[in-house]
C-alpha atoms as a PDB file:
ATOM      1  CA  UNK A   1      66.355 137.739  59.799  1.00  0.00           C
ATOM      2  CA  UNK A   2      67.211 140.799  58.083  1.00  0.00           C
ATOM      3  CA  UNK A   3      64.209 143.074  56.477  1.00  0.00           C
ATOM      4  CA  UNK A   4      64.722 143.787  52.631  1.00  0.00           C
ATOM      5  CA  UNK A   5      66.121 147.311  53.279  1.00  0.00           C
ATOM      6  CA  UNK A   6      69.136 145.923  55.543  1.00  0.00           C
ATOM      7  CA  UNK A   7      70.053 143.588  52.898  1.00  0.00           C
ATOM      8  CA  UNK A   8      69.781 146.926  50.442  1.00  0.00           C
ATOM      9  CA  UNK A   9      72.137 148.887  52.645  1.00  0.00           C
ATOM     10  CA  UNK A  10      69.557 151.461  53.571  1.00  0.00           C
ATOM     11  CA  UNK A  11      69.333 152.806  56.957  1.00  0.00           C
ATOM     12  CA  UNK A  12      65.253 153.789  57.051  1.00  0.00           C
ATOM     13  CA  UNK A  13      62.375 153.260  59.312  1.00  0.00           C
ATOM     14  CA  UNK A  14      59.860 150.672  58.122  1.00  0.00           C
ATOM     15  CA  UNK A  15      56.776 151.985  56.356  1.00  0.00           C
ATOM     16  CA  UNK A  16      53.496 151.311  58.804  1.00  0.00           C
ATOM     17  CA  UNK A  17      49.661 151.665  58.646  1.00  0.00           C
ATOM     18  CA  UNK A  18      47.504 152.372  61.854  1.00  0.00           C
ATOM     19  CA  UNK A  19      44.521 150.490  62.406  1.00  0.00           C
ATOM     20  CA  UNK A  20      41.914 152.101  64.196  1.00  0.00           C
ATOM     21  CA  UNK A  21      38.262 150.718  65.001  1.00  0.00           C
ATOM     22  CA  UNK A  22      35.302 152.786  65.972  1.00  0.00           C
ATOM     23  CA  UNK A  23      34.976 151.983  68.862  1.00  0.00           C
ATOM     24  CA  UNK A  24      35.338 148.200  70.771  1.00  0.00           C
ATOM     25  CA  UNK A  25      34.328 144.669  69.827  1.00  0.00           C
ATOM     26  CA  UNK A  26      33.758 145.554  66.226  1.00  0.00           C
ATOM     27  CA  UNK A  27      36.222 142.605  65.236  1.00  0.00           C
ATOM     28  CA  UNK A  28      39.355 145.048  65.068  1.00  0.00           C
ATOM     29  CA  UNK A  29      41.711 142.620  65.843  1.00  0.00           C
ATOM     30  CA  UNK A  30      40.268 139.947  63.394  1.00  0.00           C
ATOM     31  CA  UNK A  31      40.312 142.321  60.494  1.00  0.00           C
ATOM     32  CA  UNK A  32      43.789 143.480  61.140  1.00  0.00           C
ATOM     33  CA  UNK A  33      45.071 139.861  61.358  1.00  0.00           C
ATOM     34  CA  UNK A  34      43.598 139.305  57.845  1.00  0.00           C
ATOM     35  CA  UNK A  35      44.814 142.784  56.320  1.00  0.00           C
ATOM     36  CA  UNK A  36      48.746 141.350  57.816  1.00  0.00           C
ATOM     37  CA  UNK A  37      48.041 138.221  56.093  1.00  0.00           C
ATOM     38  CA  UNK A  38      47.196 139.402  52.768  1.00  0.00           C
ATOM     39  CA  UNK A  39      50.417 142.005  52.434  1.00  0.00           C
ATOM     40  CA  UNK A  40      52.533 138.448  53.807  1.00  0.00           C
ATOM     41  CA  UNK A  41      50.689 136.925  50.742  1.00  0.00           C
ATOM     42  CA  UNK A  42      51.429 139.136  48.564  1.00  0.00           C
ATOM     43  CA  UNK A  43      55.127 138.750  49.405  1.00  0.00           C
ATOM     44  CA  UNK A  44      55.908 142.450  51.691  1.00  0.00           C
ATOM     45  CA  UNK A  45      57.828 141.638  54.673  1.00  0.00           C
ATOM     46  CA  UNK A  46      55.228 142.515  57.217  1.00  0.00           C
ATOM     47  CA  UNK A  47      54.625 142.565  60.837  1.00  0.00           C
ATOM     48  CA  UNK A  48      52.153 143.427  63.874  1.00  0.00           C
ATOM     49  CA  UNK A  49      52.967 146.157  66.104  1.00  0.00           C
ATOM     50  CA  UNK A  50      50.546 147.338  69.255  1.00  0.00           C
ATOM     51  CA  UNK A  51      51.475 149.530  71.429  1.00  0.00           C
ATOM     52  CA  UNK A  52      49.700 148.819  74.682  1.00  0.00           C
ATOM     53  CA  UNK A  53      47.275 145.698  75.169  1.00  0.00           C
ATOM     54  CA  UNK A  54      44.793 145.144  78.314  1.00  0.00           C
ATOM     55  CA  UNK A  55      43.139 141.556  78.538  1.00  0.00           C
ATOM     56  CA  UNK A  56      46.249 139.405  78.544  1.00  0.00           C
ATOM     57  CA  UNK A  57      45.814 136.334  80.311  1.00  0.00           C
ATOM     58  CA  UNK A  58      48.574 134.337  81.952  1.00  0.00           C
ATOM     59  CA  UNK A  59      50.240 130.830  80.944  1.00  0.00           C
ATOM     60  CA  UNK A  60      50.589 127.797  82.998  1.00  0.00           C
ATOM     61  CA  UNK A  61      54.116 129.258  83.937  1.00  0.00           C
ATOM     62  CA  UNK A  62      52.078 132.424  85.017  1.00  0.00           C
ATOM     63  CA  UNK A  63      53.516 134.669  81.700  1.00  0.00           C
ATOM     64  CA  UNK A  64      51.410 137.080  80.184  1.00  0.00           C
ATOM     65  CA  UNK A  65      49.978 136.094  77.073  1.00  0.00           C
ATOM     66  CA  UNK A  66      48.657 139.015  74.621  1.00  0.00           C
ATOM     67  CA  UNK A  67      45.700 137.487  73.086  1.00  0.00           C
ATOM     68  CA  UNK A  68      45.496 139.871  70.235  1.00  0.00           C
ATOM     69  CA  UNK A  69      48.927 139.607  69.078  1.00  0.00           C
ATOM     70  CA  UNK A  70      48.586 135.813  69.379  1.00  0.00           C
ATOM     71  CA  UNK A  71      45.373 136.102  66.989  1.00  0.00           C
ATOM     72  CA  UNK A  72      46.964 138.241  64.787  1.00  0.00           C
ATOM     73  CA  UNK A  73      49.951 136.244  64.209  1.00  0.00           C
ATOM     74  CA  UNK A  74      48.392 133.077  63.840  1.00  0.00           C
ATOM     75  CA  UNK A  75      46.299 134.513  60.956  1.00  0.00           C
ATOM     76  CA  UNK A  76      48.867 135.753  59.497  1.00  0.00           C
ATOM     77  CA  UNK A  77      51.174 132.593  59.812  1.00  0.00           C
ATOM     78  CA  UNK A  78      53.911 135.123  61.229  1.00  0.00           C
ATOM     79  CA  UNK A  79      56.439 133.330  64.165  1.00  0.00           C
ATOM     80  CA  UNK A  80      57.525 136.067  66.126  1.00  0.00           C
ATOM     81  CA  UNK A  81      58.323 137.089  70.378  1.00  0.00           C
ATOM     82  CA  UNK A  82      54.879 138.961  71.033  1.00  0.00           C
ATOM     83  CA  UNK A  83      56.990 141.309  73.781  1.00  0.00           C
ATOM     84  CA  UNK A  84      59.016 142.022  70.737  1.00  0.00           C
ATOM     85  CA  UNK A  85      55.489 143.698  69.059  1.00  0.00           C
ATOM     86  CA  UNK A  86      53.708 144.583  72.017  1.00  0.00           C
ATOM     87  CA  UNK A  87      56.109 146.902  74.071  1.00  0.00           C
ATOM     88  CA  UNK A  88      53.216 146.680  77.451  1.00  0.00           C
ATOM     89  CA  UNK A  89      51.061 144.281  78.334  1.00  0.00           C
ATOM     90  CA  UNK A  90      48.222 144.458  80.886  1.00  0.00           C
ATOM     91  CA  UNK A  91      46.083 141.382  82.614  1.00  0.00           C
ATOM     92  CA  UNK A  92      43.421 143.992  84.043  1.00  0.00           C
ATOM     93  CA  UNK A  93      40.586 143.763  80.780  1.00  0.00           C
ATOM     94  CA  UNK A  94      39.736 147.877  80.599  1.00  0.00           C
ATOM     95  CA  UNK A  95      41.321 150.373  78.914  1.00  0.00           C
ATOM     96  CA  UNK A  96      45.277 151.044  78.838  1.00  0.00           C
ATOM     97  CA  UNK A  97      45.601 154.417  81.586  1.00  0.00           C
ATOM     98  CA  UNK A  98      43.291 152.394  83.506  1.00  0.00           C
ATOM     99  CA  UNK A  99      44.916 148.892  83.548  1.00  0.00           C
ATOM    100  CA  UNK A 100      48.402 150.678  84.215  1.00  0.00           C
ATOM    101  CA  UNK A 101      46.538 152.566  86.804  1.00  0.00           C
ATOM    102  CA  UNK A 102      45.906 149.452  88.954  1.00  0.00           C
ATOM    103  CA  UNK A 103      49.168 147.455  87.510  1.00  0.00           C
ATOM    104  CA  UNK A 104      51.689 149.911  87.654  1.00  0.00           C
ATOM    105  CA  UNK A 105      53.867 150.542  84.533  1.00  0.00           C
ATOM    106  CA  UNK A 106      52.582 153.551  82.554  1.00  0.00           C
ATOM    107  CA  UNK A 107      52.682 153.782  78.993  1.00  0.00           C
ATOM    108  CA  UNK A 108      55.612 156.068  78.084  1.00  0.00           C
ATOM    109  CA  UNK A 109      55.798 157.966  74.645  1.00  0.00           C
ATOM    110  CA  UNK A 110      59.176 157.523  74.193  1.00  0.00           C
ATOM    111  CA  UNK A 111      59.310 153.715  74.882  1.00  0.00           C
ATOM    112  CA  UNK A 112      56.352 152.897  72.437  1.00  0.00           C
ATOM    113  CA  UNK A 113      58.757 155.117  69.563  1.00  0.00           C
ATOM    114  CA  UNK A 114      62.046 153.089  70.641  1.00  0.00           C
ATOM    115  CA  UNK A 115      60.003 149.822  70.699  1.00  0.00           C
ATOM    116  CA  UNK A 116      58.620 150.757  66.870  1.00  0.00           C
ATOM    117  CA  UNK A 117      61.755 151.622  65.667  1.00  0.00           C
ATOM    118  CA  UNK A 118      63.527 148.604  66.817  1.00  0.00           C
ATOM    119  CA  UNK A 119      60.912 146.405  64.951  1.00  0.00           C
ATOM    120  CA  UNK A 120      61.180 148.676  62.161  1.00  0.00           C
ATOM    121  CA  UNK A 121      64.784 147.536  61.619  1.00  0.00           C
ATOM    122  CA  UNK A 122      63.790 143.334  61.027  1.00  0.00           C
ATOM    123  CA  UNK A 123      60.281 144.601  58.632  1.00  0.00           C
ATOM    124  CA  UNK A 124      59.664 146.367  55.587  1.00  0.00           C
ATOM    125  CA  UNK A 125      56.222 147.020  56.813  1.00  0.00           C
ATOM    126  CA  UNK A 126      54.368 147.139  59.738  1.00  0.00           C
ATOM    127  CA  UNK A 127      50.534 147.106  60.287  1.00  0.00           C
ATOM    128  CA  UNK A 128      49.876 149.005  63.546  1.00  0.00           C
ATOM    129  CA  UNK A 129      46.454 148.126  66.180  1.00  0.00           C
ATOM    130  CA  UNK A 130      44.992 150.737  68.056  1.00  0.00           C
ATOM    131  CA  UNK A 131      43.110 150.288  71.587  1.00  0.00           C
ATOM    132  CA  UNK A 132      39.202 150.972  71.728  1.00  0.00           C
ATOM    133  CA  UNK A 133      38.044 153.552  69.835  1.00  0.00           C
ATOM    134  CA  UNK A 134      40.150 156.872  68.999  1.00  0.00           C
ATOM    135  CA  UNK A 135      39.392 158.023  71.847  1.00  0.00           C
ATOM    136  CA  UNK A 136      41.325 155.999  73.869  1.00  0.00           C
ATOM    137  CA  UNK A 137      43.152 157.284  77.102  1.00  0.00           C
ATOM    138  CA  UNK A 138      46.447 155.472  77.244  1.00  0.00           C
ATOM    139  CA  UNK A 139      48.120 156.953  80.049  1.00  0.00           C
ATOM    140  CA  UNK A 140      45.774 159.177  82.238  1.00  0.00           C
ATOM    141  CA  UNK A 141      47.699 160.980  85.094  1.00  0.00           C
ATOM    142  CA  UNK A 142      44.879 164.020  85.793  1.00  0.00           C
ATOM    143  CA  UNK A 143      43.411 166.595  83.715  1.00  0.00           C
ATOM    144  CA  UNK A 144      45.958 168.725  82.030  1.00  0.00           C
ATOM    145  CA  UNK A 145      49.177 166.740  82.716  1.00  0.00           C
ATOM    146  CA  UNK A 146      51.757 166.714  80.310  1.00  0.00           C
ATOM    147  CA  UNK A 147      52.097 163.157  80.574  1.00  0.00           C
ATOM    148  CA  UNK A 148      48.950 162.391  79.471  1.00  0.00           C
ATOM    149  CA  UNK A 149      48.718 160.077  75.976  1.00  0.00           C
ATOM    150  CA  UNK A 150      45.370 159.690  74.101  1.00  0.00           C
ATOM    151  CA  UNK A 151      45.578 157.248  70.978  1.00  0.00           C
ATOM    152  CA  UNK A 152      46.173 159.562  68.881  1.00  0.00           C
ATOM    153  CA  UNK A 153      48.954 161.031  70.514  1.00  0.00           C
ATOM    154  CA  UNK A 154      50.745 157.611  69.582  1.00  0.00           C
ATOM    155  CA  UNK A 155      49.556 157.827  66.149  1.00  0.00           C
ATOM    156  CA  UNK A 156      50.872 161.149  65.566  1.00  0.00           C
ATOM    157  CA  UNK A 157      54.410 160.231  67.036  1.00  0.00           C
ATOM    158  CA  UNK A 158      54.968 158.015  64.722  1.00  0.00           C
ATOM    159  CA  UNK A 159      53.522 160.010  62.212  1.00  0.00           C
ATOM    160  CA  UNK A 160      51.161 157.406  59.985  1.00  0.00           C
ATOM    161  CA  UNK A 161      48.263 157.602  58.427  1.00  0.00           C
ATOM    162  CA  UNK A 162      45.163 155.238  59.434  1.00  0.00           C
ATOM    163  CA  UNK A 163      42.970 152.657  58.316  1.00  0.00           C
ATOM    164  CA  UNK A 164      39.640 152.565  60.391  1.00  0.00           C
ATOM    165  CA  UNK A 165      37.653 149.257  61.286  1.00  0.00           C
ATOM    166  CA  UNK A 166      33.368 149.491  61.338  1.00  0.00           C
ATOM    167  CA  UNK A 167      30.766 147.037  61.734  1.00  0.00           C
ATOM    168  CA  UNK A 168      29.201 147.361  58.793  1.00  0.00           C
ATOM    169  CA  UNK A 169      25.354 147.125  60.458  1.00  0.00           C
ATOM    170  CA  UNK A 170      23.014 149.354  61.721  1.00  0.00           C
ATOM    171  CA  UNK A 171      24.348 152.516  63.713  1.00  0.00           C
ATOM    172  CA  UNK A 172      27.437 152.250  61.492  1.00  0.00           C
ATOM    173  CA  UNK A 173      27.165 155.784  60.157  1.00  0.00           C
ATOM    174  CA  UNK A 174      27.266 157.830  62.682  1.00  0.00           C
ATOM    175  CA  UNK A 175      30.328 155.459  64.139  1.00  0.00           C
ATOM    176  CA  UNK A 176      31.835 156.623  61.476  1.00  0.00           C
ATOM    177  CA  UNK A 177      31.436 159.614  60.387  1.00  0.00           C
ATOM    178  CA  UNK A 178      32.414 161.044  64.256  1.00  0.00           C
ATOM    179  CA  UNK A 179      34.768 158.807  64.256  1.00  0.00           C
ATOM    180  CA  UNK A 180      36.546 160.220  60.568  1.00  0.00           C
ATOM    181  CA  UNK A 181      35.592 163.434  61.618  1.00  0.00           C
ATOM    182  CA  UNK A 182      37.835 163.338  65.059  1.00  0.00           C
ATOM    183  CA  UNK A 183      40.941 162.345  62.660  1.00  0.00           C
ATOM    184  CA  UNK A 184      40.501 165.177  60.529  1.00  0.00           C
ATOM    185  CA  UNK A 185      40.549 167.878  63.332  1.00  0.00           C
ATOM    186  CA  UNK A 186      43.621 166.432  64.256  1.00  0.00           C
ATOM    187  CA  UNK A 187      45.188 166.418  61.415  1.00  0.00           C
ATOM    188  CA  UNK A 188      45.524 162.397  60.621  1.00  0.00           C
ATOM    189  CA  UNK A 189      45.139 160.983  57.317  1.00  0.00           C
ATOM    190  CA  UNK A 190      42.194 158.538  56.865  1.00  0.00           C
ATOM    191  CA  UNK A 191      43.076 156.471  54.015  1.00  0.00           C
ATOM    192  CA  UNK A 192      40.256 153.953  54.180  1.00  0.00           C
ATOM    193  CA  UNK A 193      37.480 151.931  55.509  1.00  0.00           C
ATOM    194  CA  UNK A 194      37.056 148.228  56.146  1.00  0.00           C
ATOM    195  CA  UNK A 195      33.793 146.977  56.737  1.00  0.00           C
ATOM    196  CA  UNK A 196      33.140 144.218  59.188  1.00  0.00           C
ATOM    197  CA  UNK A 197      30.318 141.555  59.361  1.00  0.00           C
ATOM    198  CA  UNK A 198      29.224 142.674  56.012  1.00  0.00           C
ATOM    199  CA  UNK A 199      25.978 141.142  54.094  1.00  0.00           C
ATOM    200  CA  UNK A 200      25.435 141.681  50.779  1.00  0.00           C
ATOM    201  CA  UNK A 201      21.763 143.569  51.742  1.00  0.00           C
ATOM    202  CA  UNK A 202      20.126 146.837  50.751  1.00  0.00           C
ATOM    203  CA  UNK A 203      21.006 148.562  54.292  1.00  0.00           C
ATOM    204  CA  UNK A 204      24.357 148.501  54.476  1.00  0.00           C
ATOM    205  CA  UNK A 205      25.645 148.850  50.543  1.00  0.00           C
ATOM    206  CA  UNK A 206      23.117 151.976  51.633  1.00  0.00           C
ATOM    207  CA  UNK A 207      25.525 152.774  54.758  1.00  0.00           C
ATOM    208  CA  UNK A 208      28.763 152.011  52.703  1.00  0.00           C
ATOM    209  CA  UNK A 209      27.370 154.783  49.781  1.00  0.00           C
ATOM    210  CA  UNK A 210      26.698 157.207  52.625  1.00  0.00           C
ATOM    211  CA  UNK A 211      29.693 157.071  55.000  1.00  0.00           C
ATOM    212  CA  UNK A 212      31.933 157.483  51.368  1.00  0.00           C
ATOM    213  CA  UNK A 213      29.433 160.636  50.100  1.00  0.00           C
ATOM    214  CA  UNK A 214      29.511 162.240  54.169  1.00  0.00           C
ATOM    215  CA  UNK A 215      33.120 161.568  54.642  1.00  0.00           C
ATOM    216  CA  UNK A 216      35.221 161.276  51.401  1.00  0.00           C
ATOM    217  CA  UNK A 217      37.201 158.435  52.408  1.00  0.00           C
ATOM    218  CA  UNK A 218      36.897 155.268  50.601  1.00  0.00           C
ATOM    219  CA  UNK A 219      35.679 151.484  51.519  1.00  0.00           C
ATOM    220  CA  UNK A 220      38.435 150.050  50.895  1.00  0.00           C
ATOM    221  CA  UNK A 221      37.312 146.504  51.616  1.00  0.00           C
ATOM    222  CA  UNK A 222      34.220 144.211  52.723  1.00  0.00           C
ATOM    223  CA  UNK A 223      34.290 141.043  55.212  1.00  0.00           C
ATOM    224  CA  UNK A 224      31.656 138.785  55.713  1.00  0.00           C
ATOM    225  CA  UNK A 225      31.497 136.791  59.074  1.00  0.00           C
ATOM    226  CA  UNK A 226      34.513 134.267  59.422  1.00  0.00           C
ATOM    227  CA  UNK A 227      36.065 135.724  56.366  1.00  0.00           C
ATOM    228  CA  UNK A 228      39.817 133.497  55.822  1.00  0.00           C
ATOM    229  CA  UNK A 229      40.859 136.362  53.733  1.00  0.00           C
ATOM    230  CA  UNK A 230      40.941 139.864  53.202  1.00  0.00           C
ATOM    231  CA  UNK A 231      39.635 140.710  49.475  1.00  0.00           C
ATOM    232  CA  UNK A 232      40.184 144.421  49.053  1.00  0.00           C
ATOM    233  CA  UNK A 233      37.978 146.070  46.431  1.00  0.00           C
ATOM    234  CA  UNK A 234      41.593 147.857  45.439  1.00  0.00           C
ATOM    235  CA  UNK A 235      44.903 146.831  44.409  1.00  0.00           C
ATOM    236  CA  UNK A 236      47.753 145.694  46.529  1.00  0.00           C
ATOM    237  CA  UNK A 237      49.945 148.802  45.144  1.00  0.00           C
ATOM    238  CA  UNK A 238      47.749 151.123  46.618  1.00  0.00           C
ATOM    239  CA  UNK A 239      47.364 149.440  49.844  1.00  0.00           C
ATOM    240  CA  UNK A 240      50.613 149.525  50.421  1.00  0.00           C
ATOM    241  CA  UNK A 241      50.948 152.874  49.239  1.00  0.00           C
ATOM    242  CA  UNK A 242      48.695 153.885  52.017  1.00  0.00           C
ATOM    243  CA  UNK A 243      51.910 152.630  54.256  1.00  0.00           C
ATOM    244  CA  UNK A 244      54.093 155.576  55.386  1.00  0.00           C
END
């Protein structure tokens, strides 16, 4: 299948959003399978991309199976190879340097670009999970080494901007606000903020007022528990023009 800017006769990397959460288990994953389904809705030829993802469990056959990705995809009623999206895959469940630690199989820079760019040529658009939190060791080889990758070091290769992921409950504020705070002295882009597990109560409209007024960046969207679909309290032109 070629992606609408093949059949155009341009020669152009797809234009992709990274989804960051603050921190794990905040429903990351689930939110970013129902942010790909609404810009498939709305008729953008989009995919999933991840870069490195711990947890897998194995087949019958004894394959690695990338249980994100699978989520993801399902929600998003997307058919596609997950080792085509998810360029390495780890059984051990912790965090990426520490999975490839005991597995072998280090995350390499350079690999995660080619990867991206190769899926860049079959989609117009690519939505983009993090690991963890933002900061996320993905390859940890000792302190100083030039090989080392943090999460945003992959962020910053590819050079997108980022959409981060909170529960919208108690604590949620100062989650945040580090959390935004981080990405600014580093130079990414937060374009908004999605709001997880949401109810429609005095505390947290309170926490969505105050994470906007402390941090500047808009809530962008609010999903209740076992949300089908995203709802986005903006347009679809402007979510997709947060893709770069």
């Amino acid at each position: 299948m070629k992606s609408l800017i093949q059949l155009m006769g341009y020669d152009t990397m797809a234009k992709g959003i990274f989804v960051v959460g603050t921190g794990t288990d905040i429903g990351k994953t689930y939110v970013t399978g129902l942010l790909l389904k609404y810009v498939r809705e709305m008729g953008y030829g989009a995919t999933y991309f991840k870069a490195a993802l711990s947890g897998a469990i194995r087949d019958e056959n004894g394959s690695l199976i990338p249980g994100d990705a699978v989520e993801v995809l399902s929600m998003a009623g997307l058919e596609e190879d997950t080792d085509f999206l998810v360029p390495y895959i780890y059984e051990t469940a912790v965090s990426p340097h520490l999975a490839s630690q005991i597995e072998g199989n280090p995350v390499n820079l350079k690999r995660v670009k080619e990867a991206y760019e190769n899926v860049s040529q079959k989609y117009d658009y690519i939505v983009m999970e993090g690991s963890g939190g933002i900061v996320c060791p993905i390859r940890y080889e000792g302190k100083d080494d030039e090989n080392n990758i943090m999460l945003e070091d992959i962020i910053k290769c590819l050079d997108l901007d980022v959409i981060l992921i909170a529960d919208a409950g108690l604590g949620t504020i100062n989650s945040i606000v580090t959390t935004v705070e981080y990405l600014k002295n580093r130079n990414i882009h937060v374009c908004g903020i999605i709001m997880n597990n949401y109810k429609d109560e005095l505390m947290e409209n309170d926490n969505i007022k105050m994470v906007e007024d402390l941090c500047d960046v808009p809530v962008i969207a609010k999903v209740y528990q076992n949300d089908k679909n995203l709802l986005p309290d903006i347009g679809v032109d402007e979510l997709i023009s947060y893709f770069k």
